[in-house]
Every structure is written in structure tokens, then in C-alpha cells.
PDB file of N, CA and C in Angstrom:
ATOM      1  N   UNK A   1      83.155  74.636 111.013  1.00  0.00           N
ATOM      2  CA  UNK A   1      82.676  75.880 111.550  1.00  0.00           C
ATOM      3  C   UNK A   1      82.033  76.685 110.416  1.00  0.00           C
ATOM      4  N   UNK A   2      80.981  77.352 110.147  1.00  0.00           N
ATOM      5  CA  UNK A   2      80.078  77.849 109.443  1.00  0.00           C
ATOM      6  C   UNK A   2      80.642  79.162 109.095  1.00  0.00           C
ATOM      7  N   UNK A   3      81.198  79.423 109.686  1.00  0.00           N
ATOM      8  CA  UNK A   3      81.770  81.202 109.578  1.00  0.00           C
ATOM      9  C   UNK A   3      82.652  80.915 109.208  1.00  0.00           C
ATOM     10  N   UNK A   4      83.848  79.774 109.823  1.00  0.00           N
ATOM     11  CA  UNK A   4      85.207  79.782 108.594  1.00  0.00           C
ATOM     12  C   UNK A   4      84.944  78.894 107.239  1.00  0.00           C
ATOM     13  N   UNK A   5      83.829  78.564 107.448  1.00  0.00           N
ATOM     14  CA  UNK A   5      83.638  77.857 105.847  1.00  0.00           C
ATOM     15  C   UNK A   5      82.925  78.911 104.773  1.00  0.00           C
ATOM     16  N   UNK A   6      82.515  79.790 105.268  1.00  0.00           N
ATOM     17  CA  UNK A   6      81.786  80.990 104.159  1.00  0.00           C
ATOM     18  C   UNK A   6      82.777  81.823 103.919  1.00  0.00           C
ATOM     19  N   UNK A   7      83.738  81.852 104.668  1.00  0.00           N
ATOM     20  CA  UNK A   7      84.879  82.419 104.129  1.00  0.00           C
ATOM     21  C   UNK A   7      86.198  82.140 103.032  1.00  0.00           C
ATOM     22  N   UNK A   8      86.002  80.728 102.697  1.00  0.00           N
ATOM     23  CA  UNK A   8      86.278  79.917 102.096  1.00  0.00           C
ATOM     24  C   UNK A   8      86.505  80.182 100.932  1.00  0.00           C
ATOM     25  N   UNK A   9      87.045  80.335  99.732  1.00  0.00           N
ATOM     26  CA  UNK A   9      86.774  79.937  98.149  1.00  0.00           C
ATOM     27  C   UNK A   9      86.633  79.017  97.595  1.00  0.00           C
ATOM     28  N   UNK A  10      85.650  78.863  97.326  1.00  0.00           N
ATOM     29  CA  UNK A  10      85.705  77.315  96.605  1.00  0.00           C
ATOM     30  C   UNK A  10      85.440  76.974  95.506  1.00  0.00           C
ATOM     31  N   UNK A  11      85.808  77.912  94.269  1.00  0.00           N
ATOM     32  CA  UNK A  11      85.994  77.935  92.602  1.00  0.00           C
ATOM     33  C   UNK A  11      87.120  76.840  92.734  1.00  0.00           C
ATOM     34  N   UNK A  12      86.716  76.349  91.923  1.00  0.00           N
ATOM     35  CA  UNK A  12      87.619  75.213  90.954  1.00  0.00           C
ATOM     36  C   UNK A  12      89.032  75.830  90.898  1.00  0.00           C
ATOM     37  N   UNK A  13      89.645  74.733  91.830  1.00  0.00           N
ATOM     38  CA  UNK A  13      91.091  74.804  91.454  1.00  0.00           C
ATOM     39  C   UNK A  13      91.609  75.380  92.684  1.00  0.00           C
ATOM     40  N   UNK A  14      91.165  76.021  93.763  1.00  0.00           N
ATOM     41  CA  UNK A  14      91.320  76.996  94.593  1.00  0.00           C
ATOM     42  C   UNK A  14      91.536  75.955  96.054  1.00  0.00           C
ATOM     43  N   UNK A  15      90.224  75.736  97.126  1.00  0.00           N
ATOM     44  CA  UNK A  15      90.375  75.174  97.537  1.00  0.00           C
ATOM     45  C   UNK A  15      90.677  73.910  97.690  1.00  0.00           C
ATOM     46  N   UNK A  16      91.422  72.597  97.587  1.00  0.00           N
ATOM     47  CA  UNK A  16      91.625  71.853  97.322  1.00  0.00           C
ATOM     48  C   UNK A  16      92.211  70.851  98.366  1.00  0.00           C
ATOM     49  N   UNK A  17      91.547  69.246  98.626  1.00  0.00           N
ATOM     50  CA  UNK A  17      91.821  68.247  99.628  1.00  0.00           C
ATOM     51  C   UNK A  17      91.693  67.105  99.235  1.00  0.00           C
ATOM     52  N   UNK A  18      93.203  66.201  99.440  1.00  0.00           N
ATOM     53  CA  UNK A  18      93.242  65.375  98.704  1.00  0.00           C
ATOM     54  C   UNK A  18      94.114  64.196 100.029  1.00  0.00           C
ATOM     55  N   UNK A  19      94.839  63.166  99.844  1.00  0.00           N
ATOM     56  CA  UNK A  19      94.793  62.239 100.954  1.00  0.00           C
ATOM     57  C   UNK A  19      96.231  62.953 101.374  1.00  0.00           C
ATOM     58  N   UNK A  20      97.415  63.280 101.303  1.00  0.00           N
ATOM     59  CA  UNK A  20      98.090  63.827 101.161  1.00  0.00           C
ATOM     60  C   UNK A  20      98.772  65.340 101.350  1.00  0.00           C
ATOM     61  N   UNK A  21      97.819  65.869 100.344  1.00  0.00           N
ATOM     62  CA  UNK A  21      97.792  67.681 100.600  1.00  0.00           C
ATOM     63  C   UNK A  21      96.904  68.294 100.401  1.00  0.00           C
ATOM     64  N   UNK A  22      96.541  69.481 101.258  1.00  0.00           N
ATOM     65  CA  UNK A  22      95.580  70.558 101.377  1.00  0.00           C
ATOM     66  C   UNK A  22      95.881  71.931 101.556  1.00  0.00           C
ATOM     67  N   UNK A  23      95.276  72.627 100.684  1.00  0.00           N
ATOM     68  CA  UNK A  23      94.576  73.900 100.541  1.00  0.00           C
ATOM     69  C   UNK A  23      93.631  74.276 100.363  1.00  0.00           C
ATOM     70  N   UNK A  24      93.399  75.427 102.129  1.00  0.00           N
ATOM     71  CA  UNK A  24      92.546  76.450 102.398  1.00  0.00           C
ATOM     72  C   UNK A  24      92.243  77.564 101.749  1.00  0.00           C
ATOM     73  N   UNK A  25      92.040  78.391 100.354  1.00  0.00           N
ATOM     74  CA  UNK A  25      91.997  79.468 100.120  1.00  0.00           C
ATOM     75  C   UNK A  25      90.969  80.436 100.320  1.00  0.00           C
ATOM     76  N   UNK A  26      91.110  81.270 101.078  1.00  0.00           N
ATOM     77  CA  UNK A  26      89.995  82.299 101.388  1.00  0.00           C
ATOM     78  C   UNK A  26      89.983  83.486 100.517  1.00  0.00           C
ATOM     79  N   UNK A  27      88.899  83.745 100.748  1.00  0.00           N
ATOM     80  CA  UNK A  27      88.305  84.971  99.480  1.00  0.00           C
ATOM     81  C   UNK A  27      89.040  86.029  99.464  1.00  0.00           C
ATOM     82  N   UNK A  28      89.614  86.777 100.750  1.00  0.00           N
ATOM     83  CA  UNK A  28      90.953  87.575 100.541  1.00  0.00           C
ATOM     84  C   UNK A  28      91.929  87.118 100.278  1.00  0.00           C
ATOM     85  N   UNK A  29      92.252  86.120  99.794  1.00  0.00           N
ATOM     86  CA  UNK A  29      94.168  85.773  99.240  1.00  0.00           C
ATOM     87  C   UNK A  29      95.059  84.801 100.289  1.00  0.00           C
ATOM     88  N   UNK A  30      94.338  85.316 101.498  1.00  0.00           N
ATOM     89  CA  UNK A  30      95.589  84.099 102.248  1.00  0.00           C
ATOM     90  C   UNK A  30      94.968  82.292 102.019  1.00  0.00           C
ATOM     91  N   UNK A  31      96.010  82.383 102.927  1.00  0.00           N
ATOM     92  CA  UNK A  31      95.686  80.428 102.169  1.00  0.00           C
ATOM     93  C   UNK A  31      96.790  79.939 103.760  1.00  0.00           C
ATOM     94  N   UNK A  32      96.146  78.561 104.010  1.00  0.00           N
ATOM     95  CA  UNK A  32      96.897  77.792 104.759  1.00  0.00           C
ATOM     96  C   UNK A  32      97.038  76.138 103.842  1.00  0.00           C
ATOM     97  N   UNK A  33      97.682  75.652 104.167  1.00  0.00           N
ATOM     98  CA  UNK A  33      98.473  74.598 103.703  1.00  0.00           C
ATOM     99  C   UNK A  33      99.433  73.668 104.104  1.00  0.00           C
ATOM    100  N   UNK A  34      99.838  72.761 103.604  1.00  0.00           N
ATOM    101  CA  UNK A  34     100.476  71.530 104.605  1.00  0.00           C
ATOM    102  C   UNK A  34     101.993  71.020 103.630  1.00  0.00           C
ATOM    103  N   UNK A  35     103.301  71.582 103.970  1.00  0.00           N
ATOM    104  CA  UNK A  35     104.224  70.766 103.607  1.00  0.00           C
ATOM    105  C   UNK A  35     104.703  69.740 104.185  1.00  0.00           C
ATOM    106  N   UNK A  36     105.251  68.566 103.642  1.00  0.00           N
ATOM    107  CA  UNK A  36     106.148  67.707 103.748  1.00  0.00           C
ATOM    108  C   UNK A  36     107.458  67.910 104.513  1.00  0.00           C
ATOM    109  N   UNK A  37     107.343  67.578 106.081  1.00  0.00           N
ATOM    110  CA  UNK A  37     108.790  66.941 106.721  1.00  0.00           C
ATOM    111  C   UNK A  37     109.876  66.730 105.966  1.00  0.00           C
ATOM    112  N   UNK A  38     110.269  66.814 104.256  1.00  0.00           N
ATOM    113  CA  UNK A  38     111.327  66.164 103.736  1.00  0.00           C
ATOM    114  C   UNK A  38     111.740  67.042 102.666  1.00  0.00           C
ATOM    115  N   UNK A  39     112.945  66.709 102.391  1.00  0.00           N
ATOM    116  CA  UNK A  39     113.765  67.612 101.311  1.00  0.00           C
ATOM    117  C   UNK A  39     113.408  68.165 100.397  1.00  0.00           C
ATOM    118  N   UNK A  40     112.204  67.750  99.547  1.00  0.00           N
ATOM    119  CA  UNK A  40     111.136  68.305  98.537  1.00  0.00           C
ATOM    120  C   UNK A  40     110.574  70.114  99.362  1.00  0.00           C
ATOM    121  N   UNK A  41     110.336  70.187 100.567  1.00  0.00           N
ATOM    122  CA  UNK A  41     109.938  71.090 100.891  1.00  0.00           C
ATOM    123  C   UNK A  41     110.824  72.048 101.269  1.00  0.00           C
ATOM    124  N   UNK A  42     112.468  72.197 100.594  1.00  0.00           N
ATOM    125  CA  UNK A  42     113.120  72.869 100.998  1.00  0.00           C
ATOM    126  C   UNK A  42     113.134  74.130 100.097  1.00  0.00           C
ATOM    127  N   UNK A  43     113.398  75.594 100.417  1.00  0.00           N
ATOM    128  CA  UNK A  43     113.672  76.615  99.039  1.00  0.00           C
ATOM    129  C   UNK A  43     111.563  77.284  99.282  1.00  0.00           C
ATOM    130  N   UNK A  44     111.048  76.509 100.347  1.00  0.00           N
ATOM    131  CA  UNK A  44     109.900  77.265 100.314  1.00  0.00           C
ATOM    132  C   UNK A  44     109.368  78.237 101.296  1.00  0.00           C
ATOM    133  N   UNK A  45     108.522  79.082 101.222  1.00  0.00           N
ATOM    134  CA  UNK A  45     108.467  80.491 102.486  1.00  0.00           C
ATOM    135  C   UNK A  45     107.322  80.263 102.951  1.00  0.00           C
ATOM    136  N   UNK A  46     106.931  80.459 104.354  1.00  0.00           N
ATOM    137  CA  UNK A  46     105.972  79.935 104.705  1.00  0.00           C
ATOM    138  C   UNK A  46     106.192  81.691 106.195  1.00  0.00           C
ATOM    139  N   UNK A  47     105.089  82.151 106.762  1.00  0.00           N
ATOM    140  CA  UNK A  47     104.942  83.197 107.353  1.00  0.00           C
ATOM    141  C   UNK A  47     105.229  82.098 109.198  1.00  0.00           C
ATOM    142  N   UNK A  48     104.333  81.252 109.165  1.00  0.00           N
ATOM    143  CA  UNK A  48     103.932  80.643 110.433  1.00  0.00           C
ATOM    144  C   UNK A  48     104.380  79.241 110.515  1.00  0.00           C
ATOM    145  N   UNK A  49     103.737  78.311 110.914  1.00  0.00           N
ATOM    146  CA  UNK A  49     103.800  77.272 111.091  1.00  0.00           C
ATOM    147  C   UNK A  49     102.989  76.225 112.397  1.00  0.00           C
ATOM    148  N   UNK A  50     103.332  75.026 111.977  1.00  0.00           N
ATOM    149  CA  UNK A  50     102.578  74.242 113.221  1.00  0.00           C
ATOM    150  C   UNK A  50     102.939  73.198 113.228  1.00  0.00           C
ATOM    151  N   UNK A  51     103.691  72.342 113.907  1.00  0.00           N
ATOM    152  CA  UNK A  51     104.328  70.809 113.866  1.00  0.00           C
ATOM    153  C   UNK A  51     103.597  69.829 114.472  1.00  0.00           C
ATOM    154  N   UNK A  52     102.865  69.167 113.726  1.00  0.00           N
ATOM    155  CA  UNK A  52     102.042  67.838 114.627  1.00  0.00           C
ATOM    156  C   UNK A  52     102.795  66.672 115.006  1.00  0.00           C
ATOM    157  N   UNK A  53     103.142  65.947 116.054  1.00  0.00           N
ATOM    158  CA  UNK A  53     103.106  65.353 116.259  1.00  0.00           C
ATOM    159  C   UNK A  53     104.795  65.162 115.936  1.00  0.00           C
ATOM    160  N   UNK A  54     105.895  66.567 116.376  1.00  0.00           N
ATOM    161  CA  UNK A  54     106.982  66.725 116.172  1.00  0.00           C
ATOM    162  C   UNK A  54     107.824  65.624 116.718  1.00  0.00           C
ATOM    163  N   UNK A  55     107.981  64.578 117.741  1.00  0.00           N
ATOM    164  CA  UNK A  55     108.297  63.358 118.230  1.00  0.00           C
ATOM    165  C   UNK A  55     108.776  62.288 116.672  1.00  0.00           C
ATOM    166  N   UNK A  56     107.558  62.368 115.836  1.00  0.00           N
ATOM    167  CA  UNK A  56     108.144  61.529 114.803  1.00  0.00           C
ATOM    168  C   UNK A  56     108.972  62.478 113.564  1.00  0.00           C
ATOM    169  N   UNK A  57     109.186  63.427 113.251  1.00  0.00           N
ATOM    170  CA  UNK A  57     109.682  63.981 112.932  1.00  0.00           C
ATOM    171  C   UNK A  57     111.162  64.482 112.794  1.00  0.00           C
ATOM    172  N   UNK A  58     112.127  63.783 111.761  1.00  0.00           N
ATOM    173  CA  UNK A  58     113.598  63.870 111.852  1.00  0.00           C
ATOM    174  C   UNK A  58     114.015  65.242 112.068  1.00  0.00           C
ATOM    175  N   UNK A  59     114.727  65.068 113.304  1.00  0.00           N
ATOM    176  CA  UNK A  59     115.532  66.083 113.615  1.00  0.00           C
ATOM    177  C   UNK A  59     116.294  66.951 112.892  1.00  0.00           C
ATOM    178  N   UNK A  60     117.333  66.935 112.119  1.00  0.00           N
ATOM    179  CA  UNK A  60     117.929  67.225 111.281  1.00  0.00           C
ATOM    180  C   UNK A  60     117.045  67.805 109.824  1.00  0.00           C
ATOM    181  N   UNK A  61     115.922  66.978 109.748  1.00  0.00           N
ATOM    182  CA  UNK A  61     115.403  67.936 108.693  1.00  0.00           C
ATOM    183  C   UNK A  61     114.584  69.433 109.238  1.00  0.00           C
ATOM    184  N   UNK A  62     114.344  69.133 110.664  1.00  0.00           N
ATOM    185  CA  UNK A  62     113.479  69.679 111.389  1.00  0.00           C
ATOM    186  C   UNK A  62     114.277  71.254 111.405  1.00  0.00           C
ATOM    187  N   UNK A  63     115.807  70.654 111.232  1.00  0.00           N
ATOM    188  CA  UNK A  63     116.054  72.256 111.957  1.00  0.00           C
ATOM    189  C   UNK A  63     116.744  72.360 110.512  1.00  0.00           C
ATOM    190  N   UNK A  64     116.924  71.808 109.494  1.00  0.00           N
ATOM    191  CA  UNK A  64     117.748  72.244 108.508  1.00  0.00           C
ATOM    192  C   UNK A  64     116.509  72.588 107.134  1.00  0.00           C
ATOM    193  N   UNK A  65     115.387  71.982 107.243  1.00  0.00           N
ATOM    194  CA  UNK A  65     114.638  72.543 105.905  1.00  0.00           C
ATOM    195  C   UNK A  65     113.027  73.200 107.099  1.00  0.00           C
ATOM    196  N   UNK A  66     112.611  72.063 107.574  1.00  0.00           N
ATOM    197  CA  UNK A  66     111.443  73.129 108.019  1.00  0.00           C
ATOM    198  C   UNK A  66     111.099  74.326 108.874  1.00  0.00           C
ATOM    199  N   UNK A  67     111.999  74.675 109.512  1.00  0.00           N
ATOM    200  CA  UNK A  67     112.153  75.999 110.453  1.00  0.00           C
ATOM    201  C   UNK A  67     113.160  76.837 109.338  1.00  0.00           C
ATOM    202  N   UNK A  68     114.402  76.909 108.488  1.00  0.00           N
ATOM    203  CA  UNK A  68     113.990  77.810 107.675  1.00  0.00           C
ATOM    204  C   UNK A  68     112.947  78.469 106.188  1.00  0.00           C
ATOM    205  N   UNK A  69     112.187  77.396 106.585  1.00  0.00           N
ATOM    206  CA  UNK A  69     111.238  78.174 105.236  1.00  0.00           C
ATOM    207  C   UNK A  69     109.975  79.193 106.180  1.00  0.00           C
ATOM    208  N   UNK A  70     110.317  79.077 107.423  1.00  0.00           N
ATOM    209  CA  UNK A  70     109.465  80.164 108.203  1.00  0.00           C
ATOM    210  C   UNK A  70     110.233  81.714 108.554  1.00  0.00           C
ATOM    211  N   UNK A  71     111.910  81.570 107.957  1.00  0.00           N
ATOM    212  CA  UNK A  71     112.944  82.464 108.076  1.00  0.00           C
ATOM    213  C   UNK A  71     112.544  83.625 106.690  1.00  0.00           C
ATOM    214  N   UNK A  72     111.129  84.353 107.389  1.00  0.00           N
ATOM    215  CA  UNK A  72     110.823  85.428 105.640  1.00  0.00           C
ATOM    216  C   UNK A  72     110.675  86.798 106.905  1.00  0.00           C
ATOM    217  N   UNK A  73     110.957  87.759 106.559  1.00  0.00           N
ATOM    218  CA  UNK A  73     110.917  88.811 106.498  1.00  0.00           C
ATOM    219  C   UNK A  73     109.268  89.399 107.092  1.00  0.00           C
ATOM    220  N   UNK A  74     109.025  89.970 107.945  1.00  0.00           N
ATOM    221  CA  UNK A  74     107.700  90.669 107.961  1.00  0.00           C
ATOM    222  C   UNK A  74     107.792  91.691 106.842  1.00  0.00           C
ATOM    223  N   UNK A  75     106.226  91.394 105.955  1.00  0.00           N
ATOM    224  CA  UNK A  75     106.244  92.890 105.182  1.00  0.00           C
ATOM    225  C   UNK A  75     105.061  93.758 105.600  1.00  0.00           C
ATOM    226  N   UNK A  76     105.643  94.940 105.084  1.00  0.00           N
ATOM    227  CA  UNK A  76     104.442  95.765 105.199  1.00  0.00           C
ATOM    228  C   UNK A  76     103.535  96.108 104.541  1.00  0.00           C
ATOM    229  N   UNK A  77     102.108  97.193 104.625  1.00  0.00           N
ATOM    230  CA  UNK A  77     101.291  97.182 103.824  1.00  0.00           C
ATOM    231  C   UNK A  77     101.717  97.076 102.379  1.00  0.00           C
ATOM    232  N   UNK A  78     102.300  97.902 101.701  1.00  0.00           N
ATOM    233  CA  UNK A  78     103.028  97.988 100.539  1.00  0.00           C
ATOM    234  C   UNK A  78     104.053  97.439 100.309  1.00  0.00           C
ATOM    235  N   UNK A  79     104.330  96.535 100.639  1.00  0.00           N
ATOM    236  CA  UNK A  79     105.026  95.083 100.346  1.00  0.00           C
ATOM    237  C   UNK A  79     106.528  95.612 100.732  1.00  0.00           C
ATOM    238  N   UNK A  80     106.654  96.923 101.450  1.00  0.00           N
ATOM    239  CA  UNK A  80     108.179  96.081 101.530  1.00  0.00           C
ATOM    240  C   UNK A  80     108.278  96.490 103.186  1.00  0.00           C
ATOM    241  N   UNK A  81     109.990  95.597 103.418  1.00  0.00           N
ATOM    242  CA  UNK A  81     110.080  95.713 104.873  1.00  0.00           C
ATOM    243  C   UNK A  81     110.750  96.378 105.789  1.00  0.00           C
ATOM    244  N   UNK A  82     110.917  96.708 106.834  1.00  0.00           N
ATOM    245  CA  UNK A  82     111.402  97.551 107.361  1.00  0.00           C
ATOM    246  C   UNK A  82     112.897  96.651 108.532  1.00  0.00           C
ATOM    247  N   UNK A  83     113.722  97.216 107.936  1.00  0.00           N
ATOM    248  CA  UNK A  83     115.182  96.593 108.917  1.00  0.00           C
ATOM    249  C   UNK A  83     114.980  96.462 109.929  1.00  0.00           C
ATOM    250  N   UNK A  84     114.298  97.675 110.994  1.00  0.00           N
ATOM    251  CA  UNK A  84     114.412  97.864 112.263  1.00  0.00           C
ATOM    252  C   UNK A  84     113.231  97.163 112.832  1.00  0.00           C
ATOM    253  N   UNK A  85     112.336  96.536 112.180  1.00  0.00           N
ATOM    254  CA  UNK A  85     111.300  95.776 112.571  1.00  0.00           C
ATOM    255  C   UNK A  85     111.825  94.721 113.518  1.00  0.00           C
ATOM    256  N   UNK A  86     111.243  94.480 114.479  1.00  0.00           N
ATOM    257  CA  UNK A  86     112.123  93.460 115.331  1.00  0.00           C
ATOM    258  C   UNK A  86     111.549  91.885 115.244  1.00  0.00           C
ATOM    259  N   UNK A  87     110.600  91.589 114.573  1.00  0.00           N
ATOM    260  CA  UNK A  87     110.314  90.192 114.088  1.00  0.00           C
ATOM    261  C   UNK A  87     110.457  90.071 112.864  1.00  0.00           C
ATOM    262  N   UNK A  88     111.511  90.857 112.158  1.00  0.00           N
ATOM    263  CA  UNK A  88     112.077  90.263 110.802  1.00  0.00           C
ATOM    264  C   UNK A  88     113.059  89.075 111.207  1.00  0.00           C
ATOM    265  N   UNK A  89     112.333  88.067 110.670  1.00  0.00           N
ATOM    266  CA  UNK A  89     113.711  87.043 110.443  1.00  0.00           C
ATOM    267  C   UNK A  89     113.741  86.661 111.547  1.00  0.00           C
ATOM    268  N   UNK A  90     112.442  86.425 111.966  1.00  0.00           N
ATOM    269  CA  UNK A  90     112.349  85.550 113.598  1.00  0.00           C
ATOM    270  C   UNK A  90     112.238  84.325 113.426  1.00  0.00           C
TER     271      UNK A  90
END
């Protein structure tokens, strides 16, 4: 898509695709990216998520490392968060 590719960064080192793993970095700071189903990807924070093809995907890691690294806090403009927010820690 032409409009999400001009949005893109693509200085050295930034965007990056390889057989394995990828990163999206866009010119404002966010970034999408692809962890690993497996224990290596545990201890990491991730806002969202998206499971392809969740059928092959071990159960047990499913609910013990990759659904909590999506367990972060909404923040706010000025980085911090508010308790009473009701999708903290959704």
C-alpha cells in the first residue's frame, strides 16, 4: 500500500525483514513486529496483538507467555497511567 509505505522509516537499521523476524518502524516511533510462540519471548510488553494460525500453537505457552506480554497498562499522554482507567491490564 503506497500510503502505508511512505510512512515507513527506512534508515538503516530501522526497518528491518529477514526470513524469521520483522520490523515495521514508522516515522512517528511506533513499530509493529513479530514474536516467537516460545519461551525466548517471555518478560516482553507488547500493547496488542494477533495470532495466526492459533490451531498450531501450544496451548500452554499460549496462555502462560504470549497473552501476558499484552498484560501492560494503558498510558497516557505523559506517560503515566491512570488506576481507574478501565482497559488497564486488559
Amino acid at each position: 500500500m503506497p500510503a502505508l509505505d511512505r510512512e515507513l522509516d527506512r534508515r538503516p537499521g530501522k526497518t528491518r525483514v529477514s526470513k524469521d523476524y520483522c520490523i515495521f518502524m514508522f516515522k512517528n516511533g511506533s513499530y509493529f513486529d513479530n514474536i516467537a510462540a516460545t519461551e525466548k519471548s517471555r518478560g516482553k510488553r507488547r500493547h496488542g496483538g494477533l495470532i495466526e494460525e492459533c490451531v498450531g500453537v501450544d496451548g500452554e505457552i499460549l496462555s502462560q507467555v504470549i497473552i501476558p506480554t499484552m498484560n501492560v497498562s494503558r498510558l497516557c499522554m505523559d506517560g503515566t497511567s491512570q488506576q481507574e482507567e478501565t482497559l488497564n491490564k486488559s
